[in-house]
Protein backbone atom coordinates (compact mmCIF):
# COMPACT_ATOMS: atom_id res chain seq x y z
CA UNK A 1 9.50 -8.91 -13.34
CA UNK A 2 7.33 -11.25 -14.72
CA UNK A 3 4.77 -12.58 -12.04
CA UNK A 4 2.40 -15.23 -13.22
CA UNK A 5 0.13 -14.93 -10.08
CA UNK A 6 -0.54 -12.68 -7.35
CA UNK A 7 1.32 -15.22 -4.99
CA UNK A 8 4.36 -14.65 -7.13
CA UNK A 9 3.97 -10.79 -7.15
CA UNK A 10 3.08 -10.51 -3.14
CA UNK A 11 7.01 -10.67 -2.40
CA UNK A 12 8.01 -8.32 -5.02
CA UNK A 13 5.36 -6.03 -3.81
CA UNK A 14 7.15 -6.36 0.13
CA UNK A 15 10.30 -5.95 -1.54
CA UNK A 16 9.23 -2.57 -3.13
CA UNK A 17 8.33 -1.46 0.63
CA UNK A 18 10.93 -2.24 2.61
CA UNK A 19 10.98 0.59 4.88
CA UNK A 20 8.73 1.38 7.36
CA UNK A 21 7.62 4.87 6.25
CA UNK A 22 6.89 3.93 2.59
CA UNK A 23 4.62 0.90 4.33
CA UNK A 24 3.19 4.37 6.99
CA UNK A 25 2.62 6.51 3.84
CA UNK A 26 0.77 3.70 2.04
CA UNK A 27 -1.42 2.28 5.07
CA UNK A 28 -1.91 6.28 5.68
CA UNK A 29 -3.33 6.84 1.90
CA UNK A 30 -5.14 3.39 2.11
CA UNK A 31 -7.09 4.18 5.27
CA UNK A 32 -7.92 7.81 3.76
CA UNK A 33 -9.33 6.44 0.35
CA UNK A 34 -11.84 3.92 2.53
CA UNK A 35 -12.84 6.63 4.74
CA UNK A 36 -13.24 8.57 1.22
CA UNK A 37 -15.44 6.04 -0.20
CA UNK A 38 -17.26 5.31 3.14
CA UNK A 39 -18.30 8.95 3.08
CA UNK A 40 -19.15 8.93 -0.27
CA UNK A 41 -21.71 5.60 0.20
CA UNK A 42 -22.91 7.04 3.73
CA UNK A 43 -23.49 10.54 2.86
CA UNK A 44 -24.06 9.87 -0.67
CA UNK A 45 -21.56 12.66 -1.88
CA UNK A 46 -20.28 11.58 -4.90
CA UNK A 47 -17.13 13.99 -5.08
CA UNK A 48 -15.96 11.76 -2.23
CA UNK A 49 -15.69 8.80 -4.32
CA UNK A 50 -13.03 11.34 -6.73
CA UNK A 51 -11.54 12.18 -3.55
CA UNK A 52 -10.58 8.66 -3.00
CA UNK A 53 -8.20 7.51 -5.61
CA UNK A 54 -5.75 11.10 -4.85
CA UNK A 55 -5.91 10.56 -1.40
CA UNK A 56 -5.07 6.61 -1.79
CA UNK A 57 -2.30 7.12 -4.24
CA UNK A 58 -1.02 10.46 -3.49
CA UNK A 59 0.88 9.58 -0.30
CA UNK A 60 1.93 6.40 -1.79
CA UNK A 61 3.47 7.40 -4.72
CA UNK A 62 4.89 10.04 -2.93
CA UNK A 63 6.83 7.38 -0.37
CA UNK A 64 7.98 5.60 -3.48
CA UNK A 65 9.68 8.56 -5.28
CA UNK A 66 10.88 10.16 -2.14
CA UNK A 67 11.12 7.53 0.98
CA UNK A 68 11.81 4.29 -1.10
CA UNK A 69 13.02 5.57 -4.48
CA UNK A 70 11.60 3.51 -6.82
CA UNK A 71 8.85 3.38 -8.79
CA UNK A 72 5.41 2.43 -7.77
CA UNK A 73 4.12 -1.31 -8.36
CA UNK A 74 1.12 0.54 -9.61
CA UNK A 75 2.74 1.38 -13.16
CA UNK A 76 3.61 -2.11 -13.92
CA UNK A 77 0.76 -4.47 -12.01
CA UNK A 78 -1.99 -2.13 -11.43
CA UNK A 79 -4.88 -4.95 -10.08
CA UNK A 80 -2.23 -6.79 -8.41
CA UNK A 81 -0.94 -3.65 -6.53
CA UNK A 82 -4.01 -2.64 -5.24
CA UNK A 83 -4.68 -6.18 -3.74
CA UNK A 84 -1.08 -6.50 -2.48
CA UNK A 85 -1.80 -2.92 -0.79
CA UNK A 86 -5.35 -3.88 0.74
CA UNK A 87 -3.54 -7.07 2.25
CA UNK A 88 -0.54 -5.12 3.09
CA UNK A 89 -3.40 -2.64 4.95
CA UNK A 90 -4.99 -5.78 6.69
CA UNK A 91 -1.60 -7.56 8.15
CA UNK A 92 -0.79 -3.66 9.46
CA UNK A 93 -4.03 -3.36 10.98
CA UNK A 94 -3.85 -6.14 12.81
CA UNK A 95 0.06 -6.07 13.71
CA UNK A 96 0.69 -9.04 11.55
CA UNK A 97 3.70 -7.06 8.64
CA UNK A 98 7.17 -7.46 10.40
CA UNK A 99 6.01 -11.18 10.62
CA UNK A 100 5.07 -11.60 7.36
CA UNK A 101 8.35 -9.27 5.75
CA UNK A 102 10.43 -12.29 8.29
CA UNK A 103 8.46 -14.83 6.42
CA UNK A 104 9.72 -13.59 3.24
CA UNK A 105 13.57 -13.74 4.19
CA UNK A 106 13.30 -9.43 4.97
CA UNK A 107 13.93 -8.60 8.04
CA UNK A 108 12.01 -5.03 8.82
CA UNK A 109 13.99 -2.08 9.17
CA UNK A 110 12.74 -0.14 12.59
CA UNK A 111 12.81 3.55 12.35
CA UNK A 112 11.24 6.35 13.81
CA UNK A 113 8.11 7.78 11.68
């Protein structure tokens, strides 16, 4: 895989998520490390902010090794993976994924969580 850009490396990163647990697991870890680090700023508890990074990859990798199996983006494109995750987050949030895994040429895979 060599990606030249983050546009390049957005559809690998979809492809490396292409069912709809992994993408649960991740927006699951994702939402846990913000609340993590919104604690941390809010409260100012500092373990928080160590908190964050286990509960953001912890689930994640977890999907990859035993929902996907593959090996996590992380590894290989660690900056790119995190922004590719954060916009993953955002299109989930706002209902916006199965759209944008049809604008790649993936059509999603619906199953129950």
């Amino acid at each position: 895989m060599n990606c030249r850009s983050l546009e390049e490396f957005w559809p690998v990163y979809v492809s490396q998520h292409s069912k709809p647990t992994t993408r649960r697991w991740h927006f699951a870890g994702t939402l846990s490390a913000l609340l993590s680090l919104l604690l941390a700023l809010v409260l100012a508890r500092w373990p928080f902010l160590l908190l964050a990074p286990i509960l953001g990859y912890g689930p994640a990798w977890c999907s990859h090794f035993f929902v996907e199996g593959n090996s996590p983006a992380t590894f290989r494109h660690p900056l790119w993976s995190l922004l590719c995750d954060l916009k993953m987050f955002a299109l989930m949030l706002t209902g916006q994924m199965n759209r944008e895994i049809k604008r790649l040429g993936k059509r999603p895979v619906l199953h129950a969580f």
